[in-house]
Protein backbone atom coordinates (compact mmCIF):
# COMPACT_ATOMS: atom_id res chain seq x y z
CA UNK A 1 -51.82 -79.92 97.14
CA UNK A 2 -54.05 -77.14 96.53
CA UNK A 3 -52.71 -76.32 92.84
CA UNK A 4 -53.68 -79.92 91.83
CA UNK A 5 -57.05 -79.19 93.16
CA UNK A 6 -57.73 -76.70 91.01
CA UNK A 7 -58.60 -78.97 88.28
CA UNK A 8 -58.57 -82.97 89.24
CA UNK A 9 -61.82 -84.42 90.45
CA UNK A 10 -61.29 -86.01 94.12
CA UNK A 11 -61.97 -89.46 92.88
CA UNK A 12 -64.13 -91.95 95.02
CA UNK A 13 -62.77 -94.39 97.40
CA UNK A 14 -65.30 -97.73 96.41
CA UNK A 15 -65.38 -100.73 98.04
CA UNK A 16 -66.76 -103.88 96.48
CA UNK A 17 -68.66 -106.60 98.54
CA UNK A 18 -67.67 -109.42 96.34
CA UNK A 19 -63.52 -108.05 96.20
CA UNK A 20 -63.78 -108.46 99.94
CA UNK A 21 -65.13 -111.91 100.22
CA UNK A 22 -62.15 -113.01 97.34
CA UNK A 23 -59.33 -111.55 99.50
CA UNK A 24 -60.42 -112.00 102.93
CA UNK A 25 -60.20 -108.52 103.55
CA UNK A 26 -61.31 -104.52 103.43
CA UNK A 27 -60.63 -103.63 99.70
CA UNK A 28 -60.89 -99.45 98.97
CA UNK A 29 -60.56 -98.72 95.59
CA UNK A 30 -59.37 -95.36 94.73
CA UNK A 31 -61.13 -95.08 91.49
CA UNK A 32 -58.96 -92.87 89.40
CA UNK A 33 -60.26 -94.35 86.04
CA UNK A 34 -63.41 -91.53 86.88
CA UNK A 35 -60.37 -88.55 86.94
CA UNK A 36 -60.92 -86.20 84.44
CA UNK A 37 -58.91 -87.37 81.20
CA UNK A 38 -59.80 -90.83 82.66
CA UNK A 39 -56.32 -91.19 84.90
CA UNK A 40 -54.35 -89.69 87.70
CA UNK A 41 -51.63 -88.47 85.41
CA UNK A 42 -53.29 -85.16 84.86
CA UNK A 43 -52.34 -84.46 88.16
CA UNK A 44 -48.79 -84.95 87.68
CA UNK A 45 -49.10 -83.10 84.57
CA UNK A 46 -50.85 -80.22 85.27
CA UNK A 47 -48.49 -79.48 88.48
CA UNK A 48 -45.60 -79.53 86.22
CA UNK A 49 -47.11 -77.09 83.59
CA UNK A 50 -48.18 -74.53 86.56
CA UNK A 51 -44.68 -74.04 87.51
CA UNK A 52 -43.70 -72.75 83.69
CA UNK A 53 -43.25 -69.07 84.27
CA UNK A 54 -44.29 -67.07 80.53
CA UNK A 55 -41.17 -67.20 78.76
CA UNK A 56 -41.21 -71.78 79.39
CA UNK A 57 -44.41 -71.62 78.28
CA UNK A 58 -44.16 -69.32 75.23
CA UNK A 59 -41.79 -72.62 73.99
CA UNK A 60 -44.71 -74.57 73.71
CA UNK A 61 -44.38 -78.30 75.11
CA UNK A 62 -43.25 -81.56 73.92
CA UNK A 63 -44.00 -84.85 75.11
CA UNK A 64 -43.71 -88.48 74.82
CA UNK A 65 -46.67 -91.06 76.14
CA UNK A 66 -48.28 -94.27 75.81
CA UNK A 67 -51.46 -92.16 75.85
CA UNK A 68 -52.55 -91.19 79.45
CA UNK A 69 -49.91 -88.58 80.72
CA UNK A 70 -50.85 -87.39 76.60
CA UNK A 71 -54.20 -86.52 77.71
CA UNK A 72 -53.30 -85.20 80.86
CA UNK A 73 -50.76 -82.84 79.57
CA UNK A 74 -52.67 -81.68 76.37
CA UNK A 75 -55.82 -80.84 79.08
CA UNK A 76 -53.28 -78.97 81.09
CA UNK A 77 -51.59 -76.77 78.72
CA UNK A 78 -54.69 -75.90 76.93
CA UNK A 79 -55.70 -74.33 80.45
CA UNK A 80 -52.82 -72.08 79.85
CA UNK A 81 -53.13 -71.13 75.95
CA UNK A 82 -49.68 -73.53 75.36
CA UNK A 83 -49.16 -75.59 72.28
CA UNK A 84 -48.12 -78.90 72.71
CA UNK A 85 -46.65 -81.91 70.44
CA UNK A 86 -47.03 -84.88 72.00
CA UNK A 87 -45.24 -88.56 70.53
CA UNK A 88 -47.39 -91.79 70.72
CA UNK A 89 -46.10 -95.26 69.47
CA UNK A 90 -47.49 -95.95 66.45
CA UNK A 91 -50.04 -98.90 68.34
CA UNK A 92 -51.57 -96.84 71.09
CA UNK A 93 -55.08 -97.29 71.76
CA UNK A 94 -57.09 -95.24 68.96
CA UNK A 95 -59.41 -93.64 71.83
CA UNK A 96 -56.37 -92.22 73.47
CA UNK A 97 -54.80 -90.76 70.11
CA UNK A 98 -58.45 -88.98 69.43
CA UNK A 99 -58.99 -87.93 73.28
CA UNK A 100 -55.45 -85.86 72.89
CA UNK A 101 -56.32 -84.59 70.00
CA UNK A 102 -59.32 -83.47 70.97
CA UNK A 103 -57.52 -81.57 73.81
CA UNK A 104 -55.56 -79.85 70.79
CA UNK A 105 -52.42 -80.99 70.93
CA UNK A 106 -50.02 -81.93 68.07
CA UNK A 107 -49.68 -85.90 67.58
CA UNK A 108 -46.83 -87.60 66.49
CA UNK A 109 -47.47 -91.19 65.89
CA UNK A 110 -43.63 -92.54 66.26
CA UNK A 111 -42.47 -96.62 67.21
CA UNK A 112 -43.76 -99.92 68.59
CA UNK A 113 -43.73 -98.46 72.51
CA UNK A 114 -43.29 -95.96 74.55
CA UNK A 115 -39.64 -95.84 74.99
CA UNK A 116 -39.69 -95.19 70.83
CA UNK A 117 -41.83 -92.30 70.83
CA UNK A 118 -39.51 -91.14 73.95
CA UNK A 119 -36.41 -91.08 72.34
CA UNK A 120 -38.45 -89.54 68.76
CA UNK A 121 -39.50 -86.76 71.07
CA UNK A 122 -36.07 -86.08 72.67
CA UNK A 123 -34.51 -85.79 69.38
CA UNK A 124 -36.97 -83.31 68.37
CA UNK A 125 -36.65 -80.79 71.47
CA UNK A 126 -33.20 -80.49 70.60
CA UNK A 127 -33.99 -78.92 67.43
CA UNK A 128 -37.44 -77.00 68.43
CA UNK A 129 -36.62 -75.71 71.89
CA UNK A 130 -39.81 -76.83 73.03
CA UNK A 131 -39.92 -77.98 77.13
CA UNK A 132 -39.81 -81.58 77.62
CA UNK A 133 -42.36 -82.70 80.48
CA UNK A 134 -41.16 -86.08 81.28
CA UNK A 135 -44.03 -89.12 81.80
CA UNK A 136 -42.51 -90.06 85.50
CA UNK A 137 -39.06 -89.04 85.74
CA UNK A 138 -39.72 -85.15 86.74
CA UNK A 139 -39.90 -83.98 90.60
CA UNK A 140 -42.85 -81.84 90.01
CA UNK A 141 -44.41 -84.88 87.76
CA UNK A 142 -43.96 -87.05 91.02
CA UNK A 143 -45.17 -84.14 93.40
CA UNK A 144 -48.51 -84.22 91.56
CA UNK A 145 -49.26 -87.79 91.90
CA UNK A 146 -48.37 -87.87 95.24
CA UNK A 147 -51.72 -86.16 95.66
CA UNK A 148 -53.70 -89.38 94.85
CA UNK A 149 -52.06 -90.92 98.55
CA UNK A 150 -52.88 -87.42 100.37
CA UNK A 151 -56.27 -87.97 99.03
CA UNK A 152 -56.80 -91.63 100.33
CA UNK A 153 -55.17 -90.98 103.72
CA UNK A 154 -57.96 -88.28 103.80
CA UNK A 155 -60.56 -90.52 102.78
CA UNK A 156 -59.76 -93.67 105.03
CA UNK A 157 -57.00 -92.87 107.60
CA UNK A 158 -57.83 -96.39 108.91
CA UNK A 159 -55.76 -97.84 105.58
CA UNK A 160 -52.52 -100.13 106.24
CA UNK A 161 -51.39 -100.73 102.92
CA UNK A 162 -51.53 -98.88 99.36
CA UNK A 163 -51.32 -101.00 96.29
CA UNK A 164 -49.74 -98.92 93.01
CA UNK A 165 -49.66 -99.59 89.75
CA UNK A 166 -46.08 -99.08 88.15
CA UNK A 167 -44.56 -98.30 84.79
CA UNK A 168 -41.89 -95.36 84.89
CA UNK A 169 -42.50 -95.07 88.52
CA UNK A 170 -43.60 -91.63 88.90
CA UNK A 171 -46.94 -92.34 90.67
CA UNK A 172 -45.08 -94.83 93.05
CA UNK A 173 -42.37 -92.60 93.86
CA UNK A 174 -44.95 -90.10 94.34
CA UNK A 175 -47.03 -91.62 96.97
CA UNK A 176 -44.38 -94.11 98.58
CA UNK A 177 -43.02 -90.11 99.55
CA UNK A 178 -46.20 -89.35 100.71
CA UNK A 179 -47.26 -91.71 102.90
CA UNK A 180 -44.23 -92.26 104.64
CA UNK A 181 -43.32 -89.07 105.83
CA UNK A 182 -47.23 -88.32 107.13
CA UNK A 183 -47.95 -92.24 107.81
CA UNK A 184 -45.00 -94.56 107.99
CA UNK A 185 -47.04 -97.10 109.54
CA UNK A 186 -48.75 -97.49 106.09
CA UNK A 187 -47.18 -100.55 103.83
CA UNK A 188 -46.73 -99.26 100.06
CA UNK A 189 -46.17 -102.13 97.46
CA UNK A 190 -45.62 -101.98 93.76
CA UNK A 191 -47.33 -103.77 91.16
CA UNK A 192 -45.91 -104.54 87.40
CA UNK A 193 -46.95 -106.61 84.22
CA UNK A 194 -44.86 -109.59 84.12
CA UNK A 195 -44.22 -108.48 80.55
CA UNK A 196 -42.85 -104.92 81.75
CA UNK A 197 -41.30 -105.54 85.08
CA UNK A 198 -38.20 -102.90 85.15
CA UNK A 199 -38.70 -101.71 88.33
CA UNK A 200 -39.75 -104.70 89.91
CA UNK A 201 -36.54 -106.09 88.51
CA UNK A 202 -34.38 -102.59 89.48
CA UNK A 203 -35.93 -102.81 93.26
CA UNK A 204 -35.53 -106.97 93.70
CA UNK A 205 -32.64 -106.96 91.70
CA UNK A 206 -33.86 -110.06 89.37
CA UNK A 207 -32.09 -110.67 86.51
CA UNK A 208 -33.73 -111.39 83.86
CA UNK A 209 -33.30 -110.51 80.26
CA UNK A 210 -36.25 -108.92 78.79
CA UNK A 211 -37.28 -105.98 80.62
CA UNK A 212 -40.72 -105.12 78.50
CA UNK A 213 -42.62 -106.79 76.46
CA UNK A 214 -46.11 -105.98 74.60
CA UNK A 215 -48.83 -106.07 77.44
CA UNK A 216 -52.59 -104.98 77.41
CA UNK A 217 -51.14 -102.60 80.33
CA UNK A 218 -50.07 -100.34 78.06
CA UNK A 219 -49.97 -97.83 80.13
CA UNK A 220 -47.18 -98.96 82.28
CA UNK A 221 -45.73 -100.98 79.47
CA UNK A 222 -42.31 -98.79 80.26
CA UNK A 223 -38.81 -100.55 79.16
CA UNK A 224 -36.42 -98.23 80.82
CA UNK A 225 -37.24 -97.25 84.70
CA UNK A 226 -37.01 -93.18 85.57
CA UNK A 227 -33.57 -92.44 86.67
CA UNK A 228 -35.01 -90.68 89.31
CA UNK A 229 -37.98 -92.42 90.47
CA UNK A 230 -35.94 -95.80 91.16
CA UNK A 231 -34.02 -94.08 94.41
CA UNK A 232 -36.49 -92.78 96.10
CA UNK A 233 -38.99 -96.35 95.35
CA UNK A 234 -35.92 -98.49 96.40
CA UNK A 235 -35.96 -96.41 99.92
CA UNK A 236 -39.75 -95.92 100.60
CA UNK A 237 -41.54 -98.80 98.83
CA UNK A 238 -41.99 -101.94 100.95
CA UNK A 239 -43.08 -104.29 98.43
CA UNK A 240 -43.25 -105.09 94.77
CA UNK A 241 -44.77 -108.02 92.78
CA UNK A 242 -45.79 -108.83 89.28
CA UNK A 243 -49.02 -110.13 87.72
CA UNK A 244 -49.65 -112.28 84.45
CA UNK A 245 -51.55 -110.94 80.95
CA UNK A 246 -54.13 -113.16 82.31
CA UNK A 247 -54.89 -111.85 85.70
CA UNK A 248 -55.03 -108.08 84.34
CA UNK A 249 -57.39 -108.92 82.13
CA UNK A 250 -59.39 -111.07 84.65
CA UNK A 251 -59.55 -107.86 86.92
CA UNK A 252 -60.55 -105.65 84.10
CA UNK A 253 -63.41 -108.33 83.25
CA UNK A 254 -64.29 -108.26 87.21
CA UNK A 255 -64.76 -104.66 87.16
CA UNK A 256 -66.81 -104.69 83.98
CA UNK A 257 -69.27 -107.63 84.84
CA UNK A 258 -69.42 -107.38 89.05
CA UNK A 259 -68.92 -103.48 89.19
CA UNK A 260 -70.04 -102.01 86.03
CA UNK A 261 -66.77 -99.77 85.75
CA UNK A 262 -64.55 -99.61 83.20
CA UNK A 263 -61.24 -100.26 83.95
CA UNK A 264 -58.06 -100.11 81.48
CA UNK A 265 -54.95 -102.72 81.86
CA UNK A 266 -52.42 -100.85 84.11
CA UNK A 267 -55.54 -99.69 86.17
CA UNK A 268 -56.16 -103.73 86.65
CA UNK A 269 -53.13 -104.14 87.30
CA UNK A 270 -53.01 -102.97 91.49
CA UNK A 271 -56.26 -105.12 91.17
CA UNK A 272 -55.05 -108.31 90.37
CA UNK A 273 -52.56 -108.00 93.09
CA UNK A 274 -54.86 -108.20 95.26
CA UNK A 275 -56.49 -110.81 93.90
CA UNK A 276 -53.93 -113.26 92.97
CA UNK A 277 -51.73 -112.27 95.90
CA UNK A 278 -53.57 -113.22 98.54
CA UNK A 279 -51.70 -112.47 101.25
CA UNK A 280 -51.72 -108.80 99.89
CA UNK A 281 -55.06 -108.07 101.31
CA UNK A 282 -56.46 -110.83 104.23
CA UNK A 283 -57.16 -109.43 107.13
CA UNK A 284 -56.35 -105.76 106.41
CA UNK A 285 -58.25 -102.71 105.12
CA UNK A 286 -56.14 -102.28 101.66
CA UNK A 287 -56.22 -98.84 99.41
CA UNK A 288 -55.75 -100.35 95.75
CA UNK A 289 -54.90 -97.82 93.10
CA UNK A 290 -57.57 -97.91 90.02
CA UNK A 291 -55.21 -95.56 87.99
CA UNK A 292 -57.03 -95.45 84.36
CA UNK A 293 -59.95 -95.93 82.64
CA UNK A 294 -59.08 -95.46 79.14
CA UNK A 295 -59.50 -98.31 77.42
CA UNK A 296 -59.69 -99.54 73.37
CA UNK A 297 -63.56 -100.91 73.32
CA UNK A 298 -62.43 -103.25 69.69
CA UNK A 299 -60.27 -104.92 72.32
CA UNK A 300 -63.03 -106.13 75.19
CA UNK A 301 -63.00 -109.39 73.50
CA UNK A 302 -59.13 -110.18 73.59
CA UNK A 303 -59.48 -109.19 77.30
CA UNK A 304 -61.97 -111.81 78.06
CA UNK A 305 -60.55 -114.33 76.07
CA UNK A 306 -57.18 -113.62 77.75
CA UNK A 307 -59.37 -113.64 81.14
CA UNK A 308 -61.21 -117.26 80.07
CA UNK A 309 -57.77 -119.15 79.80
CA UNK A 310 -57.61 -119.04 84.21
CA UNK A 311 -60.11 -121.01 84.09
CA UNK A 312 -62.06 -119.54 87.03
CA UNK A 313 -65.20 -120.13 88.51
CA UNK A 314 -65.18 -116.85 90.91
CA UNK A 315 -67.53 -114.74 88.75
CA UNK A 316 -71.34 -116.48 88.70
């Protein structure tokens, strides 16, 4: 989409010799961790704010985020001269809160998670008249991330499968759209925390109880799935699993110590799919989704910790 390419990076497609001896097959990781903002949600966000004619953008912008699509919105609408307030729960990674600040937007520091700061930020547009640019659950939001599939395709047609990270849905949606109208031959499966499995439990219909939990994926650490991201995921996506705390943080550790790249939880997350889901990857030439980079450095430690408990001997 040539609007998108007006200001995201086209991110490297990286393979990794030791990732392909683990999973007994051809692992390409589409490293959007080295976007611009550090994640592929500035290209969701800056399509949206490109289709604001003068008057939409004269409202100014409001937002709710977890910290990524934060960054990528703020960069976006300082492009255009357009003042944004953007909500944050109250625990988001301090590098994220000072990254979208430093993008000059307004921060509103509002909840324990993102669905909190959501429904702050809702309440405040209807008093403000600001325009609300959804996380995931907006058509042009989904339109922009689709651009991270058209990208790959380019990249490595030879690809049978795309592993996504999900929280809201948006870059799933997005891409599972993508590839199957240009390449329906191409498998697209989902990937969620354990801890924040909505739309793993919305497309398997599981039922179980507690929809999110905390999670060092914070950035897909969504409780309530987009109401229009869930359609179009239950009709294109093939797949969807789940991964533990454990094997996040084991890929993030992986991709510190083997690749020297720094990786943030939901980034990890596509990762440890392939890792701990074997049959994800054997034999087949795999695109896996590195989808953020931004990550709390006072929290390295916890990570490895978390990674130590699996007890595994891979990494020598």
């Amino acid at each position: 989409m040539e609007e998108v390419s007006k200001i995201a990076h086209r991110t490297p497609l990286k393979q990794s010799a030791t990732l392909n001896k683990w999973t007994g097959g051809k692992v390409y990781m589409k490293l959007e961790n080295l976007q611009k903002t550090g994640s592929f949600k500035l290209r969701g966000a800056y399509y949206k704010v490109s289709t604001f004619n003068d008057f939409e953008a004269a409202r100014g912008v409001i937002a709710a985020s977890a910290g990524n699509h934060a960054q990528g919105l703020a960069l976006s609408c300082s492009k255009r001269g357009i003042k944004s307030r953007i909500f944050m729960p109250e625990n988001a990674p301090l590098s994220k809160i000072e990254a979208v600040k430093s993008y000059g937007a307004d921060i509103v520091l509002q909840g324990e998670n993102y669905q909190a700061a959501f429904e702050a930020a809702k309440r405040e547009e209807q008093t403000n008249g600001s325009k609300f640019v959804h996380a995931f659950d907006d058509y042009d939001v989904i339109a922009g991330q689709s651009t991270v599939a058209l990208e790959m395709l380019q990249q490595k047609p030879e690809l049978k499968t795309i592993i996504v990270p999900v929280g809201g849905g948006g870059l799933l949606a997005g891409i599972s759209l993508a590839v199957k109208r240009l390449r329906p031959d191409v498998r697209v499966i989902g990937v969620q925390s354990a801890n924040a499995s909505a739309v793993y439990q919305a497309f398997t219909g599981a039922n179980v109880k507690t929809l999110s939990r905390s999670s060092i994926a914070d950035g897909i650490a969504v409780k309530k799935p987009g109401e229009l991201t869930v359609p179009l995921i239950s009709k294109y996506v093939d797949e969807m699993v789940t991964v533990t705390e454990e094997q996040i943080a084991f890929a993030m550790m992986f991709m510190l110590e083997r690749e020297k790249v720094v990786v943030e939880g939901a980034g990890a997350a596509s990762l440890a799919a392939v890792l701990f889901h074997n049959q994800l990857a054997i034999d087949q030439k795999v695109g896996v989704i590195i989808s953020g980079g931004n990550v709390d450095p006072h929290k390295w430690s916890q990570y490895k910790g978390m990674a130590d408990k699996l007890n595994m001997k891979r990494i020598s």
